[in-house]
Every structure is written in structure tokens, then in C-alpha cells.
C-alpha atoms as a PDB file:
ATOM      1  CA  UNK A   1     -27.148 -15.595   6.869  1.00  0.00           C
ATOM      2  CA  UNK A   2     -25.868 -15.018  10.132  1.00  0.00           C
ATOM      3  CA  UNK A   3     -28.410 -13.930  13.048  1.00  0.00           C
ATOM      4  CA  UNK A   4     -26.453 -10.990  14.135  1.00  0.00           C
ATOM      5  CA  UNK A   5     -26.617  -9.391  10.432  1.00  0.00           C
ATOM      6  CA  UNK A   6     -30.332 -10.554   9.924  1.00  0.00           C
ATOM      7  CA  UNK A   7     -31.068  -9.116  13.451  1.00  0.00           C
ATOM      8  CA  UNK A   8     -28.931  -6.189  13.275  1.00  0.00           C
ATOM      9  CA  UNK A   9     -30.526  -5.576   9.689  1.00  0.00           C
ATOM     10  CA  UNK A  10     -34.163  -5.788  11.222  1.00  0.00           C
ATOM     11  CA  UNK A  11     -33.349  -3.887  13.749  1.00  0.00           C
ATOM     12  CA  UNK A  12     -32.150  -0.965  11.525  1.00  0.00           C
ATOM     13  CA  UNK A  13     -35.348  -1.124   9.447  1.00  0.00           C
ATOM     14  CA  UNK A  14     -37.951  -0.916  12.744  1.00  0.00           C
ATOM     15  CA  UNK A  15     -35.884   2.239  13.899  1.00  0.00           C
ATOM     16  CA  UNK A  16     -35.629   4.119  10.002  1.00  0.00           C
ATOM     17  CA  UNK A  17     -39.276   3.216   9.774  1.00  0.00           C
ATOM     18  CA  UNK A  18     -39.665   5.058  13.007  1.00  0.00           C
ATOM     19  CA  UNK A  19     -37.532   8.145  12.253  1.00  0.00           C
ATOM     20  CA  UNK A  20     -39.656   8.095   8.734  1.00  0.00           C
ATOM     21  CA  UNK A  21     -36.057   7.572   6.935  1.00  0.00           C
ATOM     22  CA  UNK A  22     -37.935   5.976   3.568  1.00  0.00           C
ATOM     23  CA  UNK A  23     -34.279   5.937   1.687  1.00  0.00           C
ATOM     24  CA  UNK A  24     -32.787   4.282   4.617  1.00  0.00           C
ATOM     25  CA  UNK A  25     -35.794   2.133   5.579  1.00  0.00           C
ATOM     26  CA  UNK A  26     -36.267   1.209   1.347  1.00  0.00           C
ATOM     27  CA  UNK A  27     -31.945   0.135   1.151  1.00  0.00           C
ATOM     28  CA  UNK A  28     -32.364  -1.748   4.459  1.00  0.00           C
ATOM     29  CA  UNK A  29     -34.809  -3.787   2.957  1.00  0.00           C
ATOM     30  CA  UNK A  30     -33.351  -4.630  -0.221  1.00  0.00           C
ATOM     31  CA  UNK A  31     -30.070  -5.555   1.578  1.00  0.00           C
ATOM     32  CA  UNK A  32     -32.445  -7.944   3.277  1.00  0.00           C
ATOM     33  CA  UNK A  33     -34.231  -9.219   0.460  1.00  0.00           C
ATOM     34  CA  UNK A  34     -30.827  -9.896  -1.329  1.00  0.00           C
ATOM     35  CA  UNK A  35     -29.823 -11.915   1.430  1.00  0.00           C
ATOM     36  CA  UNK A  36     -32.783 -14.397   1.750  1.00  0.00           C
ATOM     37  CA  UNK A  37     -32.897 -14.639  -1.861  1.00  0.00           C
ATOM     38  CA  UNK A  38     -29.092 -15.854  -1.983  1.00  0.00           C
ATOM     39  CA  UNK A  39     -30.309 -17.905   1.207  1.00  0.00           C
ATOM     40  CA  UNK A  40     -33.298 -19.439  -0.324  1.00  0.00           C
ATOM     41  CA  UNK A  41     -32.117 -20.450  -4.016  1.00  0.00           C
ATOM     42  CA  UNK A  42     -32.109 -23.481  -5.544  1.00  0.00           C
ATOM     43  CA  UNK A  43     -28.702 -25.218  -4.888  1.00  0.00           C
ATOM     44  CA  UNK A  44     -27.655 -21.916  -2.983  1.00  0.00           C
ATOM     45  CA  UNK A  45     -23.878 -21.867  -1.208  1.00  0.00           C
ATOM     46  CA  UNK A  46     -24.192 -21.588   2.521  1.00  0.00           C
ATOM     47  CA  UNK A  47     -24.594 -18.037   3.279  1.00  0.00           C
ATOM     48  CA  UNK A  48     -21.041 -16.861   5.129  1.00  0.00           C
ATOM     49  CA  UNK A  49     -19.511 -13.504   5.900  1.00  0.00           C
ATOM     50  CA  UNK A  50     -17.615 -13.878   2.326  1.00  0.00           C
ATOM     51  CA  UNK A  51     -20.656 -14.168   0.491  1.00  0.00           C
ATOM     52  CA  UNK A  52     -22.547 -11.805   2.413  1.00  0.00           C
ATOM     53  CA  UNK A  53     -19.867  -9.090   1.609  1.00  0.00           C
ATOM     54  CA  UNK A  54     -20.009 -10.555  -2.312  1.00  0.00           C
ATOM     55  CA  UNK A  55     -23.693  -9.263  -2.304  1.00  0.00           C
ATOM     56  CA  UNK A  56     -23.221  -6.385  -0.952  1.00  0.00           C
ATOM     57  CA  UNK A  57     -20.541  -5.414  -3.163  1.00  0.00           C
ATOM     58  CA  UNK A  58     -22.610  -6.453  -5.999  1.00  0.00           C
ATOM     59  CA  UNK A  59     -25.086  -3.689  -4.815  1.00  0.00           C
ATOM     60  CA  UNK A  60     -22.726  -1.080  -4.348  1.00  0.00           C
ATOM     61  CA  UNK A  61     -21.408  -1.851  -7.884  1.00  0.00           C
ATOM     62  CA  UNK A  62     -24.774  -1.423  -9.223  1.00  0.00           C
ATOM     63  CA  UNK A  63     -25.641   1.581  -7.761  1.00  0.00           C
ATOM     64  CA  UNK A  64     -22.495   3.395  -9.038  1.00  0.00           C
ATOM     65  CA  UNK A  65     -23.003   2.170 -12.656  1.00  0.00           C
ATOM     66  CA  UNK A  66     -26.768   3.483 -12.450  1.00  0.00           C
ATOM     67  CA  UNK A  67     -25.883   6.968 -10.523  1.00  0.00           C
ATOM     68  CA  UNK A  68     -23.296   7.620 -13.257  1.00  0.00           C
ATOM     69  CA  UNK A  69     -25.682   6.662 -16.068  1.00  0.00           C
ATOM     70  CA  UNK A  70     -28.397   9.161 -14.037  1.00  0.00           C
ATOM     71  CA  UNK A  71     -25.772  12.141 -13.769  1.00  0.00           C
ATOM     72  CA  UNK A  72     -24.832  11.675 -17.584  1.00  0.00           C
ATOM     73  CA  UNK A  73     -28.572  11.766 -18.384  1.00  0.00           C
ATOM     74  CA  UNK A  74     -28.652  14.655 -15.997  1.00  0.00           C
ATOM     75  CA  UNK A  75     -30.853  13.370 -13.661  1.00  0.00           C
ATOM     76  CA  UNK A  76     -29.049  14.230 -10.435  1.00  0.00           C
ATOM     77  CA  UNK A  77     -32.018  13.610  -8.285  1.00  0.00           C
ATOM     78  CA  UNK A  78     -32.146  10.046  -9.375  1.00  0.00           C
ATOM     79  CA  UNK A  79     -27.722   9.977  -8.616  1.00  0.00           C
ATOM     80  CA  UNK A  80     -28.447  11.732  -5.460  1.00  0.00           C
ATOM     81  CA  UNK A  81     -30.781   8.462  -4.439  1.00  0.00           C
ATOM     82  CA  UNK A  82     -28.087   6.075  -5.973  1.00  0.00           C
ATOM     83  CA  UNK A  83     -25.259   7.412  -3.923  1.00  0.00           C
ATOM     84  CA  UNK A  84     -27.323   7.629  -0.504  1.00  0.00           C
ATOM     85  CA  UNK A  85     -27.890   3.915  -0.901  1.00  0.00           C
ATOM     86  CA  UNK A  86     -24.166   3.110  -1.586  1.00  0.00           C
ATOM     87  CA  UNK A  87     -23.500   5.166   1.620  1.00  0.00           C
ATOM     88  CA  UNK A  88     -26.127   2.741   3.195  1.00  0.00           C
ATOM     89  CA  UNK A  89     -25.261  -0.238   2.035  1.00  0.00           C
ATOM     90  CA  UNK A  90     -21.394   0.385   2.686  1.00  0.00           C
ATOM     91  CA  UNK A  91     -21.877   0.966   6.250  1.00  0.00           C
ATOM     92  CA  UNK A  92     -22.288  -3.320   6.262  1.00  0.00           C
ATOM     93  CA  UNK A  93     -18.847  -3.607   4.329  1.00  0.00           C
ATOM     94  CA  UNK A  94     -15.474  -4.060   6.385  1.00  0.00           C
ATOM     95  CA  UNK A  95     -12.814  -1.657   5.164  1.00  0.00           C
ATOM     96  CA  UNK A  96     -10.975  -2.716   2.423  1.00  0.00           C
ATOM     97  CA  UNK A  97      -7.331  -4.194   2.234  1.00  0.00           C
ATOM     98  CA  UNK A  98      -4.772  -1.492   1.332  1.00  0.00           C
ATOM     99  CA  UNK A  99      -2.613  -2.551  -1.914  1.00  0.00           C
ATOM    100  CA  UNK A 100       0.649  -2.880   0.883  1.00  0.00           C
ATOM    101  CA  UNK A 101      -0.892  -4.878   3.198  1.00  0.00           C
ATOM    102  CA  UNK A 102      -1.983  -7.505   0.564  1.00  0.00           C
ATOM    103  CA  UNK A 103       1.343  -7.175  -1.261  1.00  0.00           C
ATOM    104  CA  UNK A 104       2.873  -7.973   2.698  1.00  0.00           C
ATOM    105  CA  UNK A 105       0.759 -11.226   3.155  1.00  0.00           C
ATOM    106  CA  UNK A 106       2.039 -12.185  -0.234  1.00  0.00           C
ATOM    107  CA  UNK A 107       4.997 -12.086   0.683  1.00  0.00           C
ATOM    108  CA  UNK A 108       4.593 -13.929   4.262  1.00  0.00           C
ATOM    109  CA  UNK A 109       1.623 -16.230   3.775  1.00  0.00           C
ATOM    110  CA  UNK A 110       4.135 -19.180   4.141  1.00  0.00           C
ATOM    111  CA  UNK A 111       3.120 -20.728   0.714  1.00  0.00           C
ATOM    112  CA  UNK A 112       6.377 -20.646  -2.101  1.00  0.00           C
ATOM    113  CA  UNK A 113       6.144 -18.233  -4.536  1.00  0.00           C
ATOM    114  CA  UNK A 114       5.904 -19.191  -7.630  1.00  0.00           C
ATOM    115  CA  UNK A 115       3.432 -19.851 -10.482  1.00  0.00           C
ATOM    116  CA  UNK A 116       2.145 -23.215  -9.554  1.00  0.00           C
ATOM    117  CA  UNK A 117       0.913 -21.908  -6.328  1.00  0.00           C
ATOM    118  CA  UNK A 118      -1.009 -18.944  -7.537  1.00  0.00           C
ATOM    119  CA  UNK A 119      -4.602 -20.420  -7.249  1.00  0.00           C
ATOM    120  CA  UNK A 120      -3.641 -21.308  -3.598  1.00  0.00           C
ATOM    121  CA  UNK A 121      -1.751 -18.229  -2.974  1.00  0.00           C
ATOM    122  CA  UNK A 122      -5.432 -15.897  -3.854  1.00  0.00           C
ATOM    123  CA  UNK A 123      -7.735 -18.429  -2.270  1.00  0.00           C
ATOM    124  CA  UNK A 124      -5.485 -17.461   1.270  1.00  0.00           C
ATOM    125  CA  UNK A 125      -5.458 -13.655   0.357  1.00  0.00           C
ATOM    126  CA  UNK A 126      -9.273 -13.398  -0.435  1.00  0.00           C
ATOM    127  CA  UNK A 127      -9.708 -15.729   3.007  1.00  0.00           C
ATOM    128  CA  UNK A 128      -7.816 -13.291   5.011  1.00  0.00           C
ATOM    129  CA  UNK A 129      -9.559 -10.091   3.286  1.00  0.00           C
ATOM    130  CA  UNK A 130     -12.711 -11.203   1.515  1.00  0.00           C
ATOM    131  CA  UNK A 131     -13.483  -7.615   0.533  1.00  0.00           C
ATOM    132  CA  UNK A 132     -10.052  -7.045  -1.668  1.00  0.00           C
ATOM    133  CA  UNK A 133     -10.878  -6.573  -4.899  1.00  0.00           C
ATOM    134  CA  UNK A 134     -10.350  -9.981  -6.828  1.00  0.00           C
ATOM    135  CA  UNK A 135      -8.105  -8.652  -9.882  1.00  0.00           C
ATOM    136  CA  UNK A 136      -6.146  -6.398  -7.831  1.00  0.00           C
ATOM    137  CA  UNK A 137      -5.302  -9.472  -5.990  1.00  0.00           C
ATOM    138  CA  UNK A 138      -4.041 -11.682  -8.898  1.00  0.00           C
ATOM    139  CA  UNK A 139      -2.141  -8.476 -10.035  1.00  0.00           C
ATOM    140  CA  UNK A 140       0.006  -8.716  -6.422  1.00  0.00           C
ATOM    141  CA  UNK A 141       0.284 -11.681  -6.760  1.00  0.00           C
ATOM    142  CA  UNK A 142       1.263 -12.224 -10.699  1.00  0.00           C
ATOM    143  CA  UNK A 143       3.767  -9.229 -10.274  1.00  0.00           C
ATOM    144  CA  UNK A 144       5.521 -11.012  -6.877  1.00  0.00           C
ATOM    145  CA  UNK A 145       5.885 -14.641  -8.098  1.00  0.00           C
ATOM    146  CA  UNK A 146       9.097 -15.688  -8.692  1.00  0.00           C
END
């Protein structure tokens, strides 16, 4: 985990336990706890930016499957909660790619075009935006080889 995030996160959780912020203070915490759990595994990865952001994504995605299964149970309270954390836990996520500026570095990422290349061709898209969604990617890039 890198210090800045891991202070930056602590940080965050002193000052919402201060301002009493229990929904901000609670998400803080889990983001944390996610972290040192992917840090501390058995045979974990290195913990880099790209696998930071693959967490947090993982949270976000949880939390909208659970607020729409609370708001089809009719428990908007519990959605309410669900969608405050994915405002939280987004605030750690870069901005996502835009479907034209992935389709550009297709097109000008210097490696050939065509369908041998493909595995190489992602791996340099999801280095240069590590947020883009991974099947939108092989999409672009299935629909511009040659």
C-alpha cells in the first residue's frame, strides 16, 4: 500500500471521527481494512496503485448490487447507506477513461493491430488507465483489430 493512501486514509478517519461522521468514519475504515488484508495475505501481489483501484472497485461494485437488492426489498434506508459509501469510497478512484480516448490509444499505442497482439494491446490500455472497465476494453480493441 502506498504511504500517502494509508496516511491520507488515516488521516480522513481521525478528522470523520472528530466531526462524529460514523458513515464516513465506518467506509474509511473498511477501505482500510481491505487494503491490509490484500497487503497481508498469503502469497499476496505487491500492493500498487492498479490493485489498489481493483479493490476499490470491487467495493463500489458491491455496494451497488446490495443498494439495488435493498431498494427492491424496499428498504431505502439500508440503499440510502449503500450509496453514501459508494460516494465515499469513489472519492479514492481516478476518473474513468472515456470510450474515445481508449478507442484513440488503440489506435496510437505503437503496437500492430491485429489479433495476435491483443493480449499485449489490453495489458498497455489497462497500464495507461487501470480504472477502464476490463470488457469494455477488449470490446475496443476486438472491434479495431485489423
Amino acid at each position: 500500500m502506498s504511504n500517502l493512501l494509508f496516511d491520507r486514509i488515516n488521516g480522513l478517519i481521525a478528522k470523520a471521527t472528530f466531526d462524529r461522521d460514523n458513515t464516513r468514519m465506518l467506509t474509511l475504515r473498511m477501505i482500510k481494512a481491505k487494503l491490509l488484508e490484500f497487503k497481508t495475505a498469503k502469497n499476496a501481489k505487491p500492493l500498487d496503485e492498479a490493485a489498489e483501484i481493483q479493490i476499490l472497485k470491487k467495493m463500489v461494485k458491491q455496494r451497488e448490487d446490495s443498494a439495488k437488492m435493498y431498494e427492491e426489498a424496499n428498504r431505502l434506508e439500508l440503499a440510502a447507506n449503500e450509496k453514501a459509501e459508494i460516494c465515499i469510497i469513489s472519492e479514492f478512484l481516478p476518473e474513468e477513461a472515456s470510450e474515445d480516448e481508449i478507442r484513440e490509444y488503440v489506435n496510437n499505442c505503437g503496437i500492430d493491430l491485429i489479433k495476435a497482439n491483443m493480449g499485449s494491446i489490453i495489458k498497455a490500455v489497462k497500464q495507461k488507465y487501470p480504472t477502464a472497465d476490463g470488457k469494455l476494453v477488449a470490446d475496443i480493441v476486438k472491434s479495431s483489430l485489423s
